[in-house]
N, C-alpha and C. Protein backbone atom coordinates (compact mmCIF):
# COMPACT_ATOMS: atom_id res chain seq x y z
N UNK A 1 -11.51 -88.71 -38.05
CA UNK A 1 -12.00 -87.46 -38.62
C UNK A 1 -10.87 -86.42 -38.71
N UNK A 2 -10.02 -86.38 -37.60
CA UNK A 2 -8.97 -85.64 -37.90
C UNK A 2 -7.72 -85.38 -38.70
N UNK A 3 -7.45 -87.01 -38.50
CA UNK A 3 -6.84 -87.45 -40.02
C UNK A 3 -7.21 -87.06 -41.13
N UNK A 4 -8.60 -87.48 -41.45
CA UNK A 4 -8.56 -86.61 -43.09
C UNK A 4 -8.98 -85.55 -42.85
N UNK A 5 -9.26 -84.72 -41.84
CA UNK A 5 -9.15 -83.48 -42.36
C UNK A 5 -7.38 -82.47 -42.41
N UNK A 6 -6.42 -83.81 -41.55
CA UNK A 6 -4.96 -83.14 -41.86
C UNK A 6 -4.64 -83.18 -43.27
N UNK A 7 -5.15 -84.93 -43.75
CA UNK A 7 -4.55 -85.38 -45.10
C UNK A 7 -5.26 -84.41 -46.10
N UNK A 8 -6.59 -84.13 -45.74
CA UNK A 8 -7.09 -83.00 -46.64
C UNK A 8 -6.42 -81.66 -46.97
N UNK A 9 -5.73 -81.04 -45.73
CA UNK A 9 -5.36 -79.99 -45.75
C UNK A 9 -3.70 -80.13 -46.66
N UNK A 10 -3.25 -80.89 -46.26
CA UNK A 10 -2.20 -81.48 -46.86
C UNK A 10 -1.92 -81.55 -48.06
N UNK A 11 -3.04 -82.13 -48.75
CA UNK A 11 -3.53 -82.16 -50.26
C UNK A 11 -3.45 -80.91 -50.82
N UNK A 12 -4.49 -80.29 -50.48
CA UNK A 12 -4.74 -79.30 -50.63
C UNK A 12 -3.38 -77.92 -50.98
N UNK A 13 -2.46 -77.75 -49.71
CA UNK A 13 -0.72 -77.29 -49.58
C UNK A 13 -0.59 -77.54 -50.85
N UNK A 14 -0.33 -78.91 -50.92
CA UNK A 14 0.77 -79.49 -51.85
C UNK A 14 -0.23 -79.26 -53.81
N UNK A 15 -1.32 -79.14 -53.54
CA UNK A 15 -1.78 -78.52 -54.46
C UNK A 15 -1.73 -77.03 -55.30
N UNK A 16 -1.73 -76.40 -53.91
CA UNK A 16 -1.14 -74.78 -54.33
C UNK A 16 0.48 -74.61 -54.33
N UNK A 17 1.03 -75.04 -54.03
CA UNK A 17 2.37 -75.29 -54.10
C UNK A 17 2.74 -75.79 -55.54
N UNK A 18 2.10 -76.36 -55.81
CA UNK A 18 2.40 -77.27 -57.25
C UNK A 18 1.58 -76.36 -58.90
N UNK A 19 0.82 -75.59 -58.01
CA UNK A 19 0.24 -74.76 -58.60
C UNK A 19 1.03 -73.21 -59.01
N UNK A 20 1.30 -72.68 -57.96
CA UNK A 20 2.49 -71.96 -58.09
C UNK A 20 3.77 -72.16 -58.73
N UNK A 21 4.23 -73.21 -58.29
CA UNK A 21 5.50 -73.24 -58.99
C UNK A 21 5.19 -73.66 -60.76
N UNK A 22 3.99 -74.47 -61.13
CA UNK A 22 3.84 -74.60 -62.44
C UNK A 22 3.46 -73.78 -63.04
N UNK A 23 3.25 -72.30 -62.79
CA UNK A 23 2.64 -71.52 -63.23
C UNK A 23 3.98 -70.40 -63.08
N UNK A 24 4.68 -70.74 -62.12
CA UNK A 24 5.64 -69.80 -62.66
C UNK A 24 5.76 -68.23 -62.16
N UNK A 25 4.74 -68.23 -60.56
CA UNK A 25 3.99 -66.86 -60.19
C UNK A 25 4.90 -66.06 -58.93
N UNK A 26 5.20 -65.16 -59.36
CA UNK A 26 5.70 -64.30 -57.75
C UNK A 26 4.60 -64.21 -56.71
N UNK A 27 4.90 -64.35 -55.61
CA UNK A 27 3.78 -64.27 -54.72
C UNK A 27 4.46 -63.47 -53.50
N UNK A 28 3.41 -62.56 -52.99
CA UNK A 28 4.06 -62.21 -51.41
C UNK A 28 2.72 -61.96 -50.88
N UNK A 29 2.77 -62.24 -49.41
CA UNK A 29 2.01 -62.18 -48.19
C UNK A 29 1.77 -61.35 -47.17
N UNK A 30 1.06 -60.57 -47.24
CA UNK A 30 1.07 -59.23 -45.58
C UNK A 30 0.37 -59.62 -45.08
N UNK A 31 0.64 -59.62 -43.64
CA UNK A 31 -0.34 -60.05 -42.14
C UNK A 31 -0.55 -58.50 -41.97
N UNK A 32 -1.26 -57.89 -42.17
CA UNK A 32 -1.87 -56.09 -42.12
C UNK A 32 -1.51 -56.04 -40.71
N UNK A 33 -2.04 -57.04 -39.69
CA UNK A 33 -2.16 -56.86 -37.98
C UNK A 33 -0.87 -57.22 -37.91
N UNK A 34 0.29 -58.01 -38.41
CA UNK A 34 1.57 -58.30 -37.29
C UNK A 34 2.36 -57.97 -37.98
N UNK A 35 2.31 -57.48 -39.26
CA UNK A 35 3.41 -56.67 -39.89
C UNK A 35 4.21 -58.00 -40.55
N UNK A 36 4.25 -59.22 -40.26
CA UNK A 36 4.93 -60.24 -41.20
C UNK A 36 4.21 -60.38 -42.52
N UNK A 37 5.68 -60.81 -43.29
CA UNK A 37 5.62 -60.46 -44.98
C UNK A 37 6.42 -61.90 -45.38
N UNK A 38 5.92 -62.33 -46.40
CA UNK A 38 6.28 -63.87 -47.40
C UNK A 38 6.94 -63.43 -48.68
N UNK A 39 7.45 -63.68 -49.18
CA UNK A 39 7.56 -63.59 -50.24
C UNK A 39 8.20 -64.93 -50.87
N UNK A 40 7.87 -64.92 -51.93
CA UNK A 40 8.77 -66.35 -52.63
C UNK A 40 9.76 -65.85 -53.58
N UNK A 41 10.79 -66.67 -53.86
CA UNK A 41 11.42 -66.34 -54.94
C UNK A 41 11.42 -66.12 -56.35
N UNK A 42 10.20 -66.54 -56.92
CA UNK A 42 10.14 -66.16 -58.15
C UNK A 42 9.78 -64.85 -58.24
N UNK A 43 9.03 -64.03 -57.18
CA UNK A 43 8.22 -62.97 -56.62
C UNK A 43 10.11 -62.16 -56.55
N UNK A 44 11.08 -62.65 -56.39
CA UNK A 44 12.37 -61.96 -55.99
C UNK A 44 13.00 -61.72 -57.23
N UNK A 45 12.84 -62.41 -58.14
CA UNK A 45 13.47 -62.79 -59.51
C UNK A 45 12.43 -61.81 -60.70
N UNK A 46 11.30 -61.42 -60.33
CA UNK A 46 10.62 -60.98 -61.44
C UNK A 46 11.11 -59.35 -60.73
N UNK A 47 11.36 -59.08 -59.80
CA UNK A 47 11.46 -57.15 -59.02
C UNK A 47 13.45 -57.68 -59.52
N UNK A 48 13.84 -58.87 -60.07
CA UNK A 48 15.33 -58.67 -60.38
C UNK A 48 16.46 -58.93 -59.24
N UNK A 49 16.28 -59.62 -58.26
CA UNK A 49 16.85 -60.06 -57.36
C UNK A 49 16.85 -61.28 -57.01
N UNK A 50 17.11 -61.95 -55.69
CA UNK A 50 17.00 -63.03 -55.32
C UNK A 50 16.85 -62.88 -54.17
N UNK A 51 16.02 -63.99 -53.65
CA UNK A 51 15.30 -63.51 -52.01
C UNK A 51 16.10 -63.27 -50.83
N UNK A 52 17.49 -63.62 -51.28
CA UNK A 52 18.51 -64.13 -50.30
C UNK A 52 19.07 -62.52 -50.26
N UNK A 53 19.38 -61.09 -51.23
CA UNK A 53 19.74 -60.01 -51.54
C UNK A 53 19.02 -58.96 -50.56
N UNK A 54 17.33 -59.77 -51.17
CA UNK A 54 16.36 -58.75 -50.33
C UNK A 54 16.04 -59.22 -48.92
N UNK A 55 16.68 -60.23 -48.02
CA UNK A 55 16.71 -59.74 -46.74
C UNK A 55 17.45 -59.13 -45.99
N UNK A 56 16.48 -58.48 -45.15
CA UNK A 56 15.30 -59.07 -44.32
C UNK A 56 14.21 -58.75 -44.96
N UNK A 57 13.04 -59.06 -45.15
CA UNK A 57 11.89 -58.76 -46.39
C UNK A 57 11.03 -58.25 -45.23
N UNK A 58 10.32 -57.45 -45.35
CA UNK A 58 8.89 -56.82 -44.86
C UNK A 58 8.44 -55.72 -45.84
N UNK A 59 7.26 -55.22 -45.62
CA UNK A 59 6.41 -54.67 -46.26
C UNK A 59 7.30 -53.69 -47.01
N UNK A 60 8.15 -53.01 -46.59
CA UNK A 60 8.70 -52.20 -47.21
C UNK A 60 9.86 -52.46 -48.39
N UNK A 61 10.00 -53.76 -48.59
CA UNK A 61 10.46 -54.39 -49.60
C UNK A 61 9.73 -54.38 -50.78
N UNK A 62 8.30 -54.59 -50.79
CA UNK A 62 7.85 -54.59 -51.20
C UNK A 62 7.15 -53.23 -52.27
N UNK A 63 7.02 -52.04 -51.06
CA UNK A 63 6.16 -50.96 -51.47
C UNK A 63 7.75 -49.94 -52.32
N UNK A 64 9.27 -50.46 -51.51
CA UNK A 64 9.73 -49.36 -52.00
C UNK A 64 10.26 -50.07 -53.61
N UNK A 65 9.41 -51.03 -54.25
CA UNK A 65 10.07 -51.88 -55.26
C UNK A 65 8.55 -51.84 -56.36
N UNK A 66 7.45 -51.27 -55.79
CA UNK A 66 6.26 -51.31 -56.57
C UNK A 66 6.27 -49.63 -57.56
N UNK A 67 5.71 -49.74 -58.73
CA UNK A 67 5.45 -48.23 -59.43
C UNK A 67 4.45 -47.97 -58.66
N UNK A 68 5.10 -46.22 -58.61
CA UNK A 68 4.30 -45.72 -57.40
C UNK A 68 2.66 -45.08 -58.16
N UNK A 69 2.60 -45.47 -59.25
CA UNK A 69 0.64 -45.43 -59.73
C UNK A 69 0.12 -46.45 -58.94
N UNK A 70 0.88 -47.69 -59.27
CA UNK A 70 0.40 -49.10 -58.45
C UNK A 70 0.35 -48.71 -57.04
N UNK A 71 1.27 -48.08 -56.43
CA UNK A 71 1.40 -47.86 -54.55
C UNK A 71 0.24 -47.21 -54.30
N UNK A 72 -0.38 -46.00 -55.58
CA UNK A 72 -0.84 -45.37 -54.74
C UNK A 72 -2.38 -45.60 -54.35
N UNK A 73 -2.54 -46.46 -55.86
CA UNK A 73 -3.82 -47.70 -55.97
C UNK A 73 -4.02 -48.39 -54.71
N UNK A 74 -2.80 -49.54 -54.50
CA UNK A 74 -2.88 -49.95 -53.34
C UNK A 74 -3.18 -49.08 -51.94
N UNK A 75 -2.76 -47.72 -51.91
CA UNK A 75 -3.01 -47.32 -50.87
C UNK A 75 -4.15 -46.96 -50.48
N UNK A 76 -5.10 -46.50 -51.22
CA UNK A 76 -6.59 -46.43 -51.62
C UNK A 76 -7.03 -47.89 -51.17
């Protein structure tokens, strides 16, 4: 049982993974409670950089790189 529910989960990864990259999508991640932040590189390449420029990445990579109509949306 545990097995497929690893191989499931597994599937699954390698599904959104494959999904993302065929699609071509910036993506980034906030943990609201621990303050860690994801970002991927296409997500580095569309703000005009490369992920390797913008570290160390946390939230504030993010907010000081967003139009601030969008920030203030988000902040709402």
């Amino acid at each position: 049982m545990k097995q497929l529910a690893e191989k499931k989960l597994a599937d699954e990864r390698w599904r959104l993974a494959s999904i993302i990259e065929g699609t071509n999508v910036g993506t980034w991640e906030w943990n609201y409670q621990t303050g860690e932040t994801v970002f991927n590189e296409i997500w580095a390449r569309i703000v005009g950089y490369t992920l390797e420029e913008l570290m160390p990445v946390n939230i504030e990579t993010w907010s000081s790189r967003v139009h601030p109509d969008d920030l203030k949306l988000a902040d709402e």
